[in-house]
N, C-alpha and C. Protein backbone atom coordinates (compact mmCIF):
# COMPACT_ATOMS: atom_id res chain seq x y z
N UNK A 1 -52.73 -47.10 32.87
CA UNK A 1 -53.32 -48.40 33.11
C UNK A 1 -52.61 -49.42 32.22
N UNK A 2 -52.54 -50.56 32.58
CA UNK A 2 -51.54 -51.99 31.88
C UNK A 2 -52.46 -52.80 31.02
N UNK A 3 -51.87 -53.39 30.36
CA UNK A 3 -52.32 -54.24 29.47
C UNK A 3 -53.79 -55.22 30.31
N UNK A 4 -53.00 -55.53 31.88
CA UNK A 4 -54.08 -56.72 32.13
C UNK A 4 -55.14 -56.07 33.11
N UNK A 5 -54.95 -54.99 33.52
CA UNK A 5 -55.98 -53.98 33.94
C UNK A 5 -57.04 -54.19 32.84
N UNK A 6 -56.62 -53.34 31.68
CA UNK A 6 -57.41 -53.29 30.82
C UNK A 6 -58.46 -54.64 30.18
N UNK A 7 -57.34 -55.37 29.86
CA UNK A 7 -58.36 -57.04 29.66
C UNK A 7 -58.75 -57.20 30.67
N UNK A 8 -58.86 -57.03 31.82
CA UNK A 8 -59.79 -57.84 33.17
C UNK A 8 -61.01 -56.67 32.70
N UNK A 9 -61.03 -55.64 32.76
CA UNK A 9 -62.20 -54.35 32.24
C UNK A 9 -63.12 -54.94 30.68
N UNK A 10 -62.16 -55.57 30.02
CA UNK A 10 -62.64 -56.00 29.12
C UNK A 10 -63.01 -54.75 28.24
N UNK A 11 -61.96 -53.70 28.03
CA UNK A 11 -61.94 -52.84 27.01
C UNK A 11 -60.75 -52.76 25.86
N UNK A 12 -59.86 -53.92 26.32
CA UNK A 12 -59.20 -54.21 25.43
C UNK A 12 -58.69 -56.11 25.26
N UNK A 13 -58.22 -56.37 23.68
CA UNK A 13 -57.73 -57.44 24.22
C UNK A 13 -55.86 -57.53 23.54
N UNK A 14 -55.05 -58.64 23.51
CA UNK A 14 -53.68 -58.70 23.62
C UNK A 14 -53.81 -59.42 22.85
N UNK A 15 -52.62 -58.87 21.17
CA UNK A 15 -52.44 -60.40 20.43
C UNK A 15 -51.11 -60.01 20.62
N UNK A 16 -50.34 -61.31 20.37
CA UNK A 16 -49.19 -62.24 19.90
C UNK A 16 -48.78 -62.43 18.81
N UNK A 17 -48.47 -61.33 17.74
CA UNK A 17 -48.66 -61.44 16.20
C UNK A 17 -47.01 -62.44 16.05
N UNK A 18 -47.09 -63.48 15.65
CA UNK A 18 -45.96 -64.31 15.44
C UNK A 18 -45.76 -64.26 13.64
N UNK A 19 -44.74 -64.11 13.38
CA UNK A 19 -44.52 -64.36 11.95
C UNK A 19 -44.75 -66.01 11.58
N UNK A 20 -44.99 -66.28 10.27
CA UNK A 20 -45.85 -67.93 10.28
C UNK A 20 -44.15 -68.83 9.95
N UNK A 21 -43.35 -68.02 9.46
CA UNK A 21 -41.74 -68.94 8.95
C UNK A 21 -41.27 -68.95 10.10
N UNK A 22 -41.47 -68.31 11.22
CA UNK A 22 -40.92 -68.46 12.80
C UNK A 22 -41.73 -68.32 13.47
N UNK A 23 -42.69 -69.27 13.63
CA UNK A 23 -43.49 -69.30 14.97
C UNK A 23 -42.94 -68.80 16.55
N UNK A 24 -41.84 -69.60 16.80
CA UNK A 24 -41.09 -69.40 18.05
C UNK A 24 -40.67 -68.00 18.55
N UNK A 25 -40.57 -67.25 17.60
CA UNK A 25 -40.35 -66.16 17.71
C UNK A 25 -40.86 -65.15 17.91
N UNK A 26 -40.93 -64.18 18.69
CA UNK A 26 -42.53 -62.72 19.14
C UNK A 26 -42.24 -62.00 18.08
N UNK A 27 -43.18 -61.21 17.29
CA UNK A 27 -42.82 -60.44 16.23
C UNK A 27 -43.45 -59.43 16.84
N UNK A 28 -44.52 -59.16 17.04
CA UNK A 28 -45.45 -57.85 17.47
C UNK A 28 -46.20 -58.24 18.60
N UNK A 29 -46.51 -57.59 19.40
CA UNK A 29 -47.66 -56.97 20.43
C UNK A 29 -48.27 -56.18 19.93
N UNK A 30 -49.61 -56.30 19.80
CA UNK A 30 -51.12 -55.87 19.35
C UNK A 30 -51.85 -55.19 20.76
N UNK A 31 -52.21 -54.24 21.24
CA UNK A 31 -52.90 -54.10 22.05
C UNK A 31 -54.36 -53.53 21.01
N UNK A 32 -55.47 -54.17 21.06
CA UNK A 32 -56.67 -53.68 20.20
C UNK A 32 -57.92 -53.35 21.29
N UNK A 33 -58.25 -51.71 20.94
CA UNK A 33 -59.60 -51.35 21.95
C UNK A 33 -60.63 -52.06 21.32
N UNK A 34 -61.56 -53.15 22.10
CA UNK A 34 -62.58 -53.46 21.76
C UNK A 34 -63.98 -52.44 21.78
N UNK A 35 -64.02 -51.37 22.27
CA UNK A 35 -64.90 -50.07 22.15
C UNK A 35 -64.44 -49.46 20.46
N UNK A 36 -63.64 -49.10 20.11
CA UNK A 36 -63.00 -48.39 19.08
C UNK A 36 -62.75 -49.23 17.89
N UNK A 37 -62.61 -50.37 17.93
CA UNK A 37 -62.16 -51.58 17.18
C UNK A 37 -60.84 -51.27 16.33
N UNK A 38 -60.13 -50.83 16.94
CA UNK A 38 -58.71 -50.39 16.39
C UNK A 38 -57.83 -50.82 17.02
N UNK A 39 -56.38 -50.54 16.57
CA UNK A 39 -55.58 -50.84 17.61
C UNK A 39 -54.65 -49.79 17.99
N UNK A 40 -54.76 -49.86 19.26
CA UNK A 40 -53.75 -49.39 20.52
C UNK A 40 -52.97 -48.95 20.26
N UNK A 41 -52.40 -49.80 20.38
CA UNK A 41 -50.55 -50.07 20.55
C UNK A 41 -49.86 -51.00 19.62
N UNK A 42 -48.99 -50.86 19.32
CA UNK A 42 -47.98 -52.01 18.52
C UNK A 42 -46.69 -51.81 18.66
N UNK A 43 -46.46 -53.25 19.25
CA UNK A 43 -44.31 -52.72 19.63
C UNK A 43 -43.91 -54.26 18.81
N UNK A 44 -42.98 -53.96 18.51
CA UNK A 44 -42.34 -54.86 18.47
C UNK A 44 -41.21 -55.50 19.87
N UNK A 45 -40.10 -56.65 19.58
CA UNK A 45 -39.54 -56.72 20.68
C UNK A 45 -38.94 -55.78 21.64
N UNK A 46 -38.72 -56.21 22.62
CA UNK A 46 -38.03 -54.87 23.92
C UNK A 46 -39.01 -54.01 23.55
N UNK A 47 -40.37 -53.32 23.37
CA UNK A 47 -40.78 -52.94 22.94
C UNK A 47 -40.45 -51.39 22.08
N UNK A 48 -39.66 -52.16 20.77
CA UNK A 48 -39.17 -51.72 20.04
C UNK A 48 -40.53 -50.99 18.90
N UNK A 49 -39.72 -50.12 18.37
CA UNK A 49 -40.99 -49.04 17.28
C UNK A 49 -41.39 -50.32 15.94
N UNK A 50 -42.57 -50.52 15.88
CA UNK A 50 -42.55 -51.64 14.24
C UNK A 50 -42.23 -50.39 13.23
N UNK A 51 -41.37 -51.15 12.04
CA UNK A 51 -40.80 -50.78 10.92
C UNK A 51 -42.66 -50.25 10.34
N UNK A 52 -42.21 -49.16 9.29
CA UNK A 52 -43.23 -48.87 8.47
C UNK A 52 -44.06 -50.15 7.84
N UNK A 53 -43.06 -51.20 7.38
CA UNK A 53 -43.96 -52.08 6.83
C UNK A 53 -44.88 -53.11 7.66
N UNK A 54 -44.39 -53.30 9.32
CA UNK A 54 -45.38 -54.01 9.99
C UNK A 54 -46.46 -53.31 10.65
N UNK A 55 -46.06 -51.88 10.56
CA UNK A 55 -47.42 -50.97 10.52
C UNK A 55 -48.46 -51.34 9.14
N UNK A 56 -47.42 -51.46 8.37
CA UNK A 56 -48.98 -51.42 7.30
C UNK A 56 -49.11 -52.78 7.22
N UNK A 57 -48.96 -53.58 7.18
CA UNK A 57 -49.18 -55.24 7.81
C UNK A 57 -50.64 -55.10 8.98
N UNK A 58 -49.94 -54.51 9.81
CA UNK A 58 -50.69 -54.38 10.99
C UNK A 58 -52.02 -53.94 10.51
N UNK A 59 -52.07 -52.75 9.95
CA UNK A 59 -53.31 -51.89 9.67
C UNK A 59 -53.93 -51.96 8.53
N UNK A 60 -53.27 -52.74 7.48
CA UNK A 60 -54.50 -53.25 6.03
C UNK A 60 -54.76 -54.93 6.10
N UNK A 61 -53.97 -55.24 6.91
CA UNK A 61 -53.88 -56.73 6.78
C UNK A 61 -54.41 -57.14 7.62
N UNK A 62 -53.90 -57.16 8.89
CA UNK A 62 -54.68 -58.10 10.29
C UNK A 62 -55.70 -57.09 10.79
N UNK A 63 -55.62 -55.83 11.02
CA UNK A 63 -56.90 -55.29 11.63
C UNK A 63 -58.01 -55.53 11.33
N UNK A 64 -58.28 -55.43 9.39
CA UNK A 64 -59.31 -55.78 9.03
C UNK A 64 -59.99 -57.55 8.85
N UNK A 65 -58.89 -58.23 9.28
CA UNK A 65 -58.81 -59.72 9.90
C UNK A 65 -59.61 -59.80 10.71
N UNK A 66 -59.12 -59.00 11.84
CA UNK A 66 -59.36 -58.94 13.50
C UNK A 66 -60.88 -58.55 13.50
N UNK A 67 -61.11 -57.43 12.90
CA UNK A 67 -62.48 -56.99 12.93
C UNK A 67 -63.60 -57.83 12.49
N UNK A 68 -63.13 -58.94 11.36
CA UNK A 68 -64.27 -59.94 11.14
C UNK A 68 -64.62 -60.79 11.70
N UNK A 69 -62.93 -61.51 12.60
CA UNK A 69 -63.86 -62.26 13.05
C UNK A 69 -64.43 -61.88 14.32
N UNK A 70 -64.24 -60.82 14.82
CA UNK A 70 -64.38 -60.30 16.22
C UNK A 70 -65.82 -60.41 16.16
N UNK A 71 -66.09 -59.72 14.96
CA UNK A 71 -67.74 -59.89 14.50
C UNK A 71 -68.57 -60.72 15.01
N UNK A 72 -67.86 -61.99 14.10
CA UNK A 72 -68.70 -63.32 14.08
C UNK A 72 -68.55 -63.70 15.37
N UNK A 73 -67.52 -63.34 16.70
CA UNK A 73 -68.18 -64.10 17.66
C UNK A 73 -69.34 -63.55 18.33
N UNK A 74 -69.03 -62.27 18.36
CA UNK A 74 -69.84 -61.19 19.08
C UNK A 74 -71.80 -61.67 18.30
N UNK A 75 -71.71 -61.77 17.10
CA UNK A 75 -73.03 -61.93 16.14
C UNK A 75 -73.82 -63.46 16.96
């Protein structure tokens, strides 16, 4: 199943992780299960493997981001 399968189901949603010194630029694809509150998937471009360090970016930094405010809208 695809990315927009899934968001029309509304069991997942799609970020756009842009680095902030290059906006213009795609850094990561986020796919995050909203059931699981984790994330998915993560590629970088061409959907390339992320380096160890935008894994841990990904997973101490923005997940626990993602999860708060996901919170507050849901609350």
């Amino acid at each position: 199943m695809g990315y927009d399968q899934k968001f029309v189901r509304e069991e997942s949603l799609i970020f756009f992780i842009r680095n902030k010194d290059n906006p213009t630029t795609p850094f990561i694809t986020v796919e995050y299960s909203l059931k699981k509150h984790k994330v998915i998937q993560c590629y970088g471009n061409h959907n390339s493997r992320p380096t160890a360090e935008v894994l841990e970016f990904v997973n101490k930094k923005w997940l626990p981001y993602a999860n708060r405010k996901l919170r507050n809208l849901v609350a």
